[in-house]
C-alpha atoms as a PDB file:
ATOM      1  CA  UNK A   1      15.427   0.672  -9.157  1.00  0.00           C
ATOM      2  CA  UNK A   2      15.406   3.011 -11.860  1.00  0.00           C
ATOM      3  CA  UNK A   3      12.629   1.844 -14.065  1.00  0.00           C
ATOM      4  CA  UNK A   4      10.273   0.987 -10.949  1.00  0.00           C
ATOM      5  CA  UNK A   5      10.705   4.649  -9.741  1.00  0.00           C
ATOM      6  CA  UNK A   6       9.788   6.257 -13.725  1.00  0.00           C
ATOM      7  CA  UNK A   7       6.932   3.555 -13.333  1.00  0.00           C
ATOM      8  CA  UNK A   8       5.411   5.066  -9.516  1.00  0.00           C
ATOM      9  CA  UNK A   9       6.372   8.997 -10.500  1.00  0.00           C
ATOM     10  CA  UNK A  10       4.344   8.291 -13.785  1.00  0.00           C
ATOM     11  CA  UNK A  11       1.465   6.406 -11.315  1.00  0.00           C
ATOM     12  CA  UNK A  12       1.816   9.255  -8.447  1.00  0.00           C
ATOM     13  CA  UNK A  13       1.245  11.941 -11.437  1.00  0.00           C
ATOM     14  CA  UNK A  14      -1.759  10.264 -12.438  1.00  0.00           C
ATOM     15  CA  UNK A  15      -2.793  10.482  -8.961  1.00  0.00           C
ATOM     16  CA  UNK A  16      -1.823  14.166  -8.073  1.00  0.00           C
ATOM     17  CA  UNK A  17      -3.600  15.375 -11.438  1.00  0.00           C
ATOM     18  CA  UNK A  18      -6.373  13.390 -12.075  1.00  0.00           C
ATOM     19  CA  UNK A  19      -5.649  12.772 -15.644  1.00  0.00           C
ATOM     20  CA  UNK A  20      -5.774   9.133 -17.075  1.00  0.00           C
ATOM     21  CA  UNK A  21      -3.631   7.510 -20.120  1.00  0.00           C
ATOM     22  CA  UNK A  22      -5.621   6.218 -23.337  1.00  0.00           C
ATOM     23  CA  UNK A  23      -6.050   2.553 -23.052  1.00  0.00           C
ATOM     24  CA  UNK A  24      -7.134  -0.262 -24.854  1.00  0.00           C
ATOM     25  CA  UNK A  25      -8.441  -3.978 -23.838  1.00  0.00           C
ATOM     26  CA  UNK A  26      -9.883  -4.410 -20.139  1.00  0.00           C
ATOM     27  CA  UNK A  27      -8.112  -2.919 -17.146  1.00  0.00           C
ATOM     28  CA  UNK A  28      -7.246  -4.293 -13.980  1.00  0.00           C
ATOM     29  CA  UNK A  29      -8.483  -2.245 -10.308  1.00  0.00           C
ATOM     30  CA  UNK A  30      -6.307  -2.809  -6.900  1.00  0.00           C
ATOM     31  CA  UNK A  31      -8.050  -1.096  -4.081  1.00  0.00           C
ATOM     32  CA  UNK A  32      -5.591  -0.501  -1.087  1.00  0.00           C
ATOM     33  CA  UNK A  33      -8.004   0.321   2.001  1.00  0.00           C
ATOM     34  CA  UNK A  34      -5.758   1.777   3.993  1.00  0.00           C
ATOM     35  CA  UNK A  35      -5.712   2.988   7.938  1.00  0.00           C
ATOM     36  CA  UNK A  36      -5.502   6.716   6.712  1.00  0.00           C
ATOM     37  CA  UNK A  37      -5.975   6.795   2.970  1.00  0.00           C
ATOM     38  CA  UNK A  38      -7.818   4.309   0.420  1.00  0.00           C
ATOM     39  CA  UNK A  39      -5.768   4.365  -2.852  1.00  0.00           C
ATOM     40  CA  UNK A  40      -7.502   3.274  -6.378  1.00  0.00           C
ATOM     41  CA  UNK A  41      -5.082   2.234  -8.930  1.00  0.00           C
ATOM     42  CA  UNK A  42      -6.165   1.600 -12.723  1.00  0.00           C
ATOM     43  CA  UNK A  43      -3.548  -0.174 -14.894  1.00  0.00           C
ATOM     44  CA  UNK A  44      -4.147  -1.870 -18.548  1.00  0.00           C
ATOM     45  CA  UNK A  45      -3.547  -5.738 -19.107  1.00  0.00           C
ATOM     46  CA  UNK A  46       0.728  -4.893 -19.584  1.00  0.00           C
ATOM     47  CA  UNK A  47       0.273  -3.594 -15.993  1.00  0.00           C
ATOM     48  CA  UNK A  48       0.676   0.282 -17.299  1.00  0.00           C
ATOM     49  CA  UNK A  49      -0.710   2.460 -15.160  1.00  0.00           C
ATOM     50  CA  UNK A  50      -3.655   4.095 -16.488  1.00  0.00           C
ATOM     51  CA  UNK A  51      -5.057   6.139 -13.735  1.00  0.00           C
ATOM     52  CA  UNK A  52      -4.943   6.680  -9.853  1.00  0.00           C
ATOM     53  CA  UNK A  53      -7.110   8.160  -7.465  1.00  0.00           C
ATOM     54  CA  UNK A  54      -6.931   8.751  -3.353  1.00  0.00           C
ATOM     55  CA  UNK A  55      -8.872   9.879  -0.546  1.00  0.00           C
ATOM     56  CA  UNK A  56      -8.365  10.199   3.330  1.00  0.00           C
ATOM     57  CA  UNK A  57     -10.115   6.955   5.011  1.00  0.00           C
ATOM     58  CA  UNK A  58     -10.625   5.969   8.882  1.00  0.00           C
ATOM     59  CA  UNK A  59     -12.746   2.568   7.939  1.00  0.00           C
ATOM     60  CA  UNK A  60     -10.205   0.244   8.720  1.00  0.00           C
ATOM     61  CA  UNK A  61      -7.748  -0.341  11.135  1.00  0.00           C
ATOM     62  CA  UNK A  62      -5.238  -3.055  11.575  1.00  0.00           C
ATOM     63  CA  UNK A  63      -6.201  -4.490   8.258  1.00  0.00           C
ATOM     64  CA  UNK A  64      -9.925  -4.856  10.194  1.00  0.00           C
ATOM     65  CA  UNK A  65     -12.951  -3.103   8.719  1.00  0.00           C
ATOM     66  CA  UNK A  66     -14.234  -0.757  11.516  1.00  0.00           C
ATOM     67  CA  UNK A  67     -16.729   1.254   9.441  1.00  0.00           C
ATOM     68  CA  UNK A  68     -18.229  -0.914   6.611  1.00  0.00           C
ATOM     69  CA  UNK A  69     -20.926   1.389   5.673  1.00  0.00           C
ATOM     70  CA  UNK A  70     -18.236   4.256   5.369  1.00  0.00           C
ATOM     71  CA  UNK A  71     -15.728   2.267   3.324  1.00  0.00           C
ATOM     72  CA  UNK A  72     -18.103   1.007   1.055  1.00  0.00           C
ATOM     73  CA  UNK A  73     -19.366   4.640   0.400  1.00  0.00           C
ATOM     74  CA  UNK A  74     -15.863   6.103  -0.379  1.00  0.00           C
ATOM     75  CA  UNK A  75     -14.832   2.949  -2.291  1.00  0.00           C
ATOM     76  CA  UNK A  76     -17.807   3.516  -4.668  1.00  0.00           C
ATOM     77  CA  UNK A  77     -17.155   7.195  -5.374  1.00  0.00           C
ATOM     78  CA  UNK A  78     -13.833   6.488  -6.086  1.00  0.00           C
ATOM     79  CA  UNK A  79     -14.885   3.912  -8.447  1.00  0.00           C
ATOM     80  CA  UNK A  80     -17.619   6.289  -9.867  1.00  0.00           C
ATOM     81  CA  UNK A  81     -14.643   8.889 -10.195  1.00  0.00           C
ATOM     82  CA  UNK A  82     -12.535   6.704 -11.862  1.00  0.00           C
ATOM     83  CA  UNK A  83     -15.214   5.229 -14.555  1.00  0.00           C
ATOM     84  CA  UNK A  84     -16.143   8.682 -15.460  1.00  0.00           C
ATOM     85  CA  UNK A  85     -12.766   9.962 -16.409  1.00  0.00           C
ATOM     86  CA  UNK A  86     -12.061   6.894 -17.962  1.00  0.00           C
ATOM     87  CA  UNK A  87     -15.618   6.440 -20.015  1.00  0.00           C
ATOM     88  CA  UNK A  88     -15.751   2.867 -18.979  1.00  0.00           C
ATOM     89  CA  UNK A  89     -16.639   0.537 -16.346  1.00  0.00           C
ATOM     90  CA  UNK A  90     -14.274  -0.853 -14.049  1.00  0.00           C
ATOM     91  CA  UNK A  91     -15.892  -4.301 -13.193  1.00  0.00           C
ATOM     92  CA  UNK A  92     -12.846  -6.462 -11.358  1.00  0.00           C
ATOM     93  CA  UNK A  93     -10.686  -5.177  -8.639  1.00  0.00           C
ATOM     94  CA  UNK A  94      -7.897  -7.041  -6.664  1.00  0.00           C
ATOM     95  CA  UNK A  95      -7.604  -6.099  -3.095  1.00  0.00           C
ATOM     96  CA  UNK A  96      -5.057  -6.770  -0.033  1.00  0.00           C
ATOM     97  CA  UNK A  97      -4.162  -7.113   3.208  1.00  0.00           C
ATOM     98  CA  UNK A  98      -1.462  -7.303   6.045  1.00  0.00           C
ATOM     99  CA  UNK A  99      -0.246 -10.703   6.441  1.00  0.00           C
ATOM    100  CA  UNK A 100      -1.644 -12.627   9.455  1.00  0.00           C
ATOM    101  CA  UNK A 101      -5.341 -10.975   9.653  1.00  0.00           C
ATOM    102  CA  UNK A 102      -7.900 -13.548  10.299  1.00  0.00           C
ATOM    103  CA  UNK A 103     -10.312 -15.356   7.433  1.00  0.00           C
ATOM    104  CA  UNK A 104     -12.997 -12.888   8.828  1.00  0.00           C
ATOM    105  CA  UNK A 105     -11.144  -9.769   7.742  1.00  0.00           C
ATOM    106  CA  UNK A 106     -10.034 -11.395   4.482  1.00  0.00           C
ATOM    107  CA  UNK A 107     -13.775 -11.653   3.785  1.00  0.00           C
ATOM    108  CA  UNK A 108     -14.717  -8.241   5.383  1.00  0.00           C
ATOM    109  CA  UNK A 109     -12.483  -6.539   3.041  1.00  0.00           C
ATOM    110  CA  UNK A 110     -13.987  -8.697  -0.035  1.00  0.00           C
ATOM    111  CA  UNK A 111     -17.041  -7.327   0.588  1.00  0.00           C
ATOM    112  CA  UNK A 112     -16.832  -4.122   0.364  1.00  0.00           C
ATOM    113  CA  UNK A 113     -15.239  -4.105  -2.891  1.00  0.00           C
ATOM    114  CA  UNK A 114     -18.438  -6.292  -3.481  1.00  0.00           C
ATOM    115  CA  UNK A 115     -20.414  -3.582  -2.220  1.00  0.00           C
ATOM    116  CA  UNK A 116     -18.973  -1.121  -4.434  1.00  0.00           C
ATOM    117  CA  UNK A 117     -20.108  -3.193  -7.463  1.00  0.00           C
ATOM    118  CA  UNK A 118     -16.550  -4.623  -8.140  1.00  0.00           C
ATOM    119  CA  UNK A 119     -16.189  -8.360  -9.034  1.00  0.00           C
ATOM    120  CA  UNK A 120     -13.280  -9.343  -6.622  1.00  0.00           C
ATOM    121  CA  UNK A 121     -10.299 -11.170  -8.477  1.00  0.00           C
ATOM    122  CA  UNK A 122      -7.834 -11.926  -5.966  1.00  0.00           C
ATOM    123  CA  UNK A 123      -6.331 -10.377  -2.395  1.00  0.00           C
ATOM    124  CA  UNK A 124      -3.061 -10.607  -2.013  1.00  0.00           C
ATOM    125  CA  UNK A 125      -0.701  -9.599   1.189  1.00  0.00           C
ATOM    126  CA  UNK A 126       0.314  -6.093   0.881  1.00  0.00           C
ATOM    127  CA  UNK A 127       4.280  -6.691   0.829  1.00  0.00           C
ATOM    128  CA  UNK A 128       3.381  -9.472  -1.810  1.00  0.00           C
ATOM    129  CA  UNK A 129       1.669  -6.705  -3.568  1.00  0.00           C
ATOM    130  CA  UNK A 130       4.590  -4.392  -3.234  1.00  0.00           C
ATOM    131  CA  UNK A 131       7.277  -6.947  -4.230  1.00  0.00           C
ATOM    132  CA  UNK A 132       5.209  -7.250  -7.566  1.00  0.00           C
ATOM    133  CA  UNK A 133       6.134  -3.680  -8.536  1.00  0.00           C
ATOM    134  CA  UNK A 134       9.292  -3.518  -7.156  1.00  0.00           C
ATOM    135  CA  UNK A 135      10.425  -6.543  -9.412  1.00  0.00           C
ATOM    136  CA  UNK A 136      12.210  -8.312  -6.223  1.00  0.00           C
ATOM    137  CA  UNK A 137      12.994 -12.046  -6.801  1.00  0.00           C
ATOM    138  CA  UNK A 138      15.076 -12.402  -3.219  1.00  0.00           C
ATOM    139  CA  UNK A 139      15.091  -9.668  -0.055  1.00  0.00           C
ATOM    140  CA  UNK A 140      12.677  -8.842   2.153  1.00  0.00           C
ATOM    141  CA  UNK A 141       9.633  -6.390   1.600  1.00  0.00           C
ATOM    142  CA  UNK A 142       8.657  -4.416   4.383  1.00  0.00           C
ATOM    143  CA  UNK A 143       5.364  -2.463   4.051  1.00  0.00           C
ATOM    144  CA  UNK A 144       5.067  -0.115   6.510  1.00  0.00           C
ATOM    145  CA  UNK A 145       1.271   0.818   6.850  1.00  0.00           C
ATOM    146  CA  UNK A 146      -0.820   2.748   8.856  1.00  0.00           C
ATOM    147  CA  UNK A 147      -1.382   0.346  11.945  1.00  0.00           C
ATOM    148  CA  UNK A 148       0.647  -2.531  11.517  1.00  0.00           C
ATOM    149  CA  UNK A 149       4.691  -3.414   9.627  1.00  0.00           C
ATOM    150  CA  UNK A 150       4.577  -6.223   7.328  1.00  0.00           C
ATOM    151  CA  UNK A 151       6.965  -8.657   5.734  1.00  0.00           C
ATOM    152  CA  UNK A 152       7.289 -10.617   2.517  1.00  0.00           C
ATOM    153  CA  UNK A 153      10.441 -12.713   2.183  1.00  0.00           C
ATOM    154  CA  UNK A 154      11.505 -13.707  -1.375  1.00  0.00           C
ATOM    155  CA  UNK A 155      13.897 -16.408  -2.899  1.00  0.00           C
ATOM    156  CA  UNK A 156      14.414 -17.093  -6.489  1.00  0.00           C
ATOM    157  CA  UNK A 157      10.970 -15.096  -7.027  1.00  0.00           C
ATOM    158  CA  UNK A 158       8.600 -17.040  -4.651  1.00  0.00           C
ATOM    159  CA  UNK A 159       7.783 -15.758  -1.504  1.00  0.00           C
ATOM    160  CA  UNK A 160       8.810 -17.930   1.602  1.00  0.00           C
ATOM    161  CA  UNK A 161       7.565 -16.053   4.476  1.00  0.00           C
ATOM    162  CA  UNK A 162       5.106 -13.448   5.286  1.00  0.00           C
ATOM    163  CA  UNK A 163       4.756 -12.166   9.297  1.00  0.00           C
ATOM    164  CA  UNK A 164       3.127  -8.739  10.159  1.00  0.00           C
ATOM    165  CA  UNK A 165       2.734  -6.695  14.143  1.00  0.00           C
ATOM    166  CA  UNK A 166       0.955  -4.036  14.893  1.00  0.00           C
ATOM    167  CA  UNK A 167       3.229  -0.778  14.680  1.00  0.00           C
ATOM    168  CA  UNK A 168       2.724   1.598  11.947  1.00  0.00           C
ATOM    169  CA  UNK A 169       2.029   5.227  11.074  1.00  0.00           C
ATOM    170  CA  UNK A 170      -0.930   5.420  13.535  1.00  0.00           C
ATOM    171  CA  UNK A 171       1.549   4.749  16.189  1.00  0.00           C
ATOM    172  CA  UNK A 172       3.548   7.568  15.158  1.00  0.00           C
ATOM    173  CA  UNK A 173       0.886  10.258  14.855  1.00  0.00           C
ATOM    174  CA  UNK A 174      -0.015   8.950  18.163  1.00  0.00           C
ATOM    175  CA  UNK A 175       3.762   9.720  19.290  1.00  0.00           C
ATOM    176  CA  UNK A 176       3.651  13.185  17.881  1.00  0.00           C
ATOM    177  CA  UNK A 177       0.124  13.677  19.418  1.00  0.00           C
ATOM    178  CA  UNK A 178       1.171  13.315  22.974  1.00  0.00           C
ATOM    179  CA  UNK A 179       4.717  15.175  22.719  1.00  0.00           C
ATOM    180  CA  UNK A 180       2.604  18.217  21.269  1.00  0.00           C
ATOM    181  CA  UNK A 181      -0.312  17.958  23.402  1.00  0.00           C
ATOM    182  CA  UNK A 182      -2.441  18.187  20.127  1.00  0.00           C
ATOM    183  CA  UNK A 183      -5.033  16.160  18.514  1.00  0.00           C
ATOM    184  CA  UNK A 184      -4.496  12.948  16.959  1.00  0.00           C
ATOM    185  CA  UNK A 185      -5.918  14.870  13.107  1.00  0.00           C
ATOM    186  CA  UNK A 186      -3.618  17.679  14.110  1.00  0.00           C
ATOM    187  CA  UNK A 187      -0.581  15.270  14.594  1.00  0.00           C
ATOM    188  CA  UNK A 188      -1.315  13.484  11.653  1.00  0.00           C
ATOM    189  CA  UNK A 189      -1.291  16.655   9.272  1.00  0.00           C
ATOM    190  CA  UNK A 190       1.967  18.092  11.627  1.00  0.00           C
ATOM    191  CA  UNK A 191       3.483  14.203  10.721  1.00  0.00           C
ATOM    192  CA  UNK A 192       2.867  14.292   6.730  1.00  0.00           C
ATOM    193  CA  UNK A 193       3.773  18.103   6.143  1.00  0.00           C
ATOM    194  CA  UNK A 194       7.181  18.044   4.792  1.00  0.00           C
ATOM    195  CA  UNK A 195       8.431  21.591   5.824  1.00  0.00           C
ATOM    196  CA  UNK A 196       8.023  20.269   9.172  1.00  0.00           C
ATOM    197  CA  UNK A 197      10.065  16.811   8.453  1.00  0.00           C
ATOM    198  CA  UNK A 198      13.638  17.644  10.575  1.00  0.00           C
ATOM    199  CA  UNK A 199      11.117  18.851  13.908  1.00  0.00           C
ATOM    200  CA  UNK A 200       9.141  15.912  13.748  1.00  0.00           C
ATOM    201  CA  UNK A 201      11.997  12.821  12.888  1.00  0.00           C
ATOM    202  CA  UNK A 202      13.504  13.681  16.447  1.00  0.00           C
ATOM    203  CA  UNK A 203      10.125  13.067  18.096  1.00  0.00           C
ATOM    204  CA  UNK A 204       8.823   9.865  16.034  1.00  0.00           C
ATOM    205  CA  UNK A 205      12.397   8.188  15.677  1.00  0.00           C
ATOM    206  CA  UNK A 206      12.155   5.488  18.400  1.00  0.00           C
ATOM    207  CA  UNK A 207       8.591   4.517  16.746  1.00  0.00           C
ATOM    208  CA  UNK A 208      10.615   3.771  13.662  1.00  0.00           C
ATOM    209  CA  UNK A 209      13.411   2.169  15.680  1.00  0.00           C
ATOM    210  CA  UNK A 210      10.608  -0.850  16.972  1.00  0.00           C
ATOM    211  CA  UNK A 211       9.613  -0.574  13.691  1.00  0.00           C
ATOM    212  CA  UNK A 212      12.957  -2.344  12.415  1.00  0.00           C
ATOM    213  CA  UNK A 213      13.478  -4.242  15.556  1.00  0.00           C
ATOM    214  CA  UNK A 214      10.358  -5.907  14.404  1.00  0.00           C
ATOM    215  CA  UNK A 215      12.198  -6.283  11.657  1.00  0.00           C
ATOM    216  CA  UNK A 216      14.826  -7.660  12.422  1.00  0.00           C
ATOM    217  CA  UNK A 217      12.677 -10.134  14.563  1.00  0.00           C
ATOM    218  CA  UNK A 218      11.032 -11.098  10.847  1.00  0.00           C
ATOM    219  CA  UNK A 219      14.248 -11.605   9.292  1.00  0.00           C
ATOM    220  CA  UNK A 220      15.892 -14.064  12.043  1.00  0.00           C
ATOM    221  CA  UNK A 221      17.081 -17.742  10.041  1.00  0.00           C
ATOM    222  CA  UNK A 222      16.913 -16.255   6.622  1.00  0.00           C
ATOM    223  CA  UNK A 223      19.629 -15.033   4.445  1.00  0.00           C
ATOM    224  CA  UNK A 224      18.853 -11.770   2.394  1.00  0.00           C
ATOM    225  CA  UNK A 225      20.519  -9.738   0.398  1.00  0.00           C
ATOM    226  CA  UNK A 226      18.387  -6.344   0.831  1.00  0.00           C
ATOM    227  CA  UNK A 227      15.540  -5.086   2.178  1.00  0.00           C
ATOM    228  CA  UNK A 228      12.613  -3.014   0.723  1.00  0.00           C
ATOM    229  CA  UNK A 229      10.731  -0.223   2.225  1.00  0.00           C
ATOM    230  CA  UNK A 230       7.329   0.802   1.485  1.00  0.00           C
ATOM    231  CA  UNK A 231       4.423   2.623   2.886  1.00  0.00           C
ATOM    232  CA  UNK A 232       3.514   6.097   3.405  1.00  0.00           C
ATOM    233  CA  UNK A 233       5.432   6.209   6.976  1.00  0.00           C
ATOM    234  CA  UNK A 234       8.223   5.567   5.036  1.00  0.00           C
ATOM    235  CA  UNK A 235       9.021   8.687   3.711  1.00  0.00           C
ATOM    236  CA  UNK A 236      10.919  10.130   6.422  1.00  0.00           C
ATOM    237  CA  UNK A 237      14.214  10.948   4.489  1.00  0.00           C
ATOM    238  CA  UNK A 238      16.375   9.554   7.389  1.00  0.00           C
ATOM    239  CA  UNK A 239      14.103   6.464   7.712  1.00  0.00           C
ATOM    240  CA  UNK A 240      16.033   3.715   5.770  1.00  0.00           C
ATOM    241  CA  UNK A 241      19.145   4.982   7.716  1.00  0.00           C
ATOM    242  CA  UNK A 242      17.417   3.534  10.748  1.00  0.00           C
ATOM    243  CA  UNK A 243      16.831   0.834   9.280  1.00  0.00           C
ATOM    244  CA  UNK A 244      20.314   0.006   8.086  1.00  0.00           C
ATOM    245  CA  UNK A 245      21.818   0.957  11.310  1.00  0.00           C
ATOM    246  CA  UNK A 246      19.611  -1.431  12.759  1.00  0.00           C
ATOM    247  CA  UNK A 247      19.687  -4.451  10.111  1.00  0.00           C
ATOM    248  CA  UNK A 248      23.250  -4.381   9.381  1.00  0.00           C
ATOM    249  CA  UNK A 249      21.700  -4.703   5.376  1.00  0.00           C
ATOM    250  CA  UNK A 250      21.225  -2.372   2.402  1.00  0.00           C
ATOM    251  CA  UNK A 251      17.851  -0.691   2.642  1.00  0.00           C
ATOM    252  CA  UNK A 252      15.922   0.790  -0.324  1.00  0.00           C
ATOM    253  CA  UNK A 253      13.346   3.234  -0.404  1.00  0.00           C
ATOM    254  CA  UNK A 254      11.229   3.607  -4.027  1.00  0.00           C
ATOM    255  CA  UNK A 255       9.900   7.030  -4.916  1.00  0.00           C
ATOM    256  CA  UNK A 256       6.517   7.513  -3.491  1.00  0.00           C
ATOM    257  CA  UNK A 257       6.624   4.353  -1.143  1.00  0.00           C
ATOM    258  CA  UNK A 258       2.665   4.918  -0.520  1.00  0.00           C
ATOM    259  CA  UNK A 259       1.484   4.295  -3.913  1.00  0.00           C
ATOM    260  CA  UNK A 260       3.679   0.993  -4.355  1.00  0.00           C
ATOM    261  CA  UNK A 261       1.470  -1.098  -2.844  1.00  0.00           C
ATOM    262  CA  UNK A 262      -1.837  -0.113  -4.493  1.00  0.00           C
ATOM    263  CA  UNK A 263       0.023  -0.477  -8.065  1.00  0.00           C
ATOM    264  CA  UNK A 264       1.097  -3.959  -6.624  1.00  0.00           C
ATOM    265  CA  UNK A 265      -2.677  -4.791  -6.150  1.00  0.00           C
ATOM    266  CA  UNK A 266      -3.823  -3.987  -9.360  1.00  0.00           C
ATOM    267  CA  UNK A 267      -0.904  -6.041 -10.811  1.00  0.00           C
ATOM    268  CA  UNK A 268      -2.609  -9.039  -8.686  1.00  0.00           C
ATOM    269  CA  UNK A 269      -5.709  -8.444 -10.309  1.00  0.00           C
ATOM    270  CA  UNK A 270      -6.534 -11.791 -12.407  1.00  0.00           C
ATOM    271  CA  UNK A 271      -8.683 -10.990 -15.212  1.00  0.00           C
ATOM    272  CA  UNK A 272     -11.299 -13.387 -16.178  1.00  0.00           C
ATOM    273  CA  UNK A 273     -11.003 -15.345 -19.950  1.00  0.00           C
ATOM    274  CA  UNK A 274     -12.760 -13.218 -22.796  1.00  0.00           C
ATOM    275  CA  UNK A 275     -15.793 -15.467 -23.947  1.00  0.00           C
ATOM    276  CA  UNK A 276     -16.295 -14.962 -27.016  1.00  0.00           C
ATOM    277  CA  UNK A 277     -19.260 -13.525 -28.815  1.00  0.00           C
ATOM    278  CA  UNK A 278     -21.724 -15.909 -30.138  1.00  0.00           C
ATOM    279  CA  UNK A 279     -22.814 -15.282 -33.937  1.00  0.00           C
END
């Protein structure tokens, strides 16, 4: 996985500095509205990235727009953000979802990229979106988000199966939230600092633990040869050793595992044919 990781640590710079690569042609927008953060990625028409941005977000949950108002707010700075660093406008956008939501959501989630001013191109599942970047043609993509843990099987390049249930992230901040006696914000900030990684693993390892029994649930009748881990919640160092233990499989982990998915939108992103000029 060693070109997909230079690709994300090139992508996750972009996003930590706020710089942007010169471009040429149109670019491409995938919008990841995720349960804690909402991830812009920019990336030209070879599907280089180009520029990244990120933000803390509460408007959705479950893959379900809870706050439409507020999502289409920060979705429109971002944009904003994005256009002015880049001196351009960034008219289409791809976005995605966990497998499974209902029509409604699909369309929820459509419209507030609409509402940000984006033309929307295509939404894609978010281990769909994942398995794009990660160059997968068979295994299993499991996208670990912030409410629910997704699944996109692959064979010979096509995906075959897709299957999501609600257990993510937010179910582990909730974990570390009750065995503190702290605030859910609190718990969430205690989760993600890194210094604090081998005190909290003990307390959010049996979350992780349904996390690949659902997994294993997914994967029952099909034959694959690895399995793919993305997703902010991933991160735990000891996380894909759950997994294996668990799956009896080799389990990879990309660097970055949040920002895989957002890249994997914007590669989704189906640009309209140029028209050409009239003379």
């Amino acid at each position: 996985m060693e070109i997909k990781n230079r690709t994300l640590s090139n992508f996750a710079e972009l996003v930590r500095t706020g710089e942007c690569k010169k471009f040429r042609g149109r670019l491409k927008v995938g919008v990841d509205l995720g349960t804690a953060n909402t991830v812009l990625a920019v990336v030209d028409s070879t599907n280089r990235p180009i520029a990244g941005v990120s933000a803390p977000s509460h408007a959705i949950r479950d893959g379900v727009i809870v706050n439409y108002y507020e999502s289409v707010q920060l979705v429109t700075k971002l944009k904003a953000k994005l256009e002015e660093k880049l001196g351009t406008e960034l008219p289409y956008a791809a976005a995605a979802i966990p497998p499974g939501v209902s029509e409604g959501s699909v369309k929820s989630i459509g419209y507030v990229l609409e509402g940000a001013g984006f033309e929307v191109m295509n939404i894609v599942d978010e281990p769909t979106a994942a398995a794009a970047v990660l160059k997968i043609t068979d295994g299993a993509v499991v996208d670990v988000g912030g409410g629910t843990t997704g699944i996109s099987i692959l064979k010979d390049g096509k995906v075959i199966y897709t299957d999501d249930e609600a257990t993510g992230g937010s179910h582990m901040t909730m974990t570390v939230a009750g065995h503190y006696k702290i605030p859910y914000e609190e718990a969430e900030v205690l989760k993600t600092t890194p210094e604090k990684e081998d005190e909290i693993f003990p307390v959010v390892k049996a979350t992780i633990e349904k996390m690949a029994t659902i997994t294993e649930k997914f994967l029952n009748g099909y034959q694959v040869p690895a399995v793919y881990v993305v997703g902010g919640s991933a991160s735990f160092r000891e996380f894909t050793n759950v997994f294996e233990k668990k799956l009896k499989l080799p389990v990879y982990r990309p660097v970055h595992p949040l920002l895989v998915t957002p890249l994997g939108i914007a590669y989704n992103c189906e640009l309209p044919p140029v028209t050409p000029k009239k003379k």
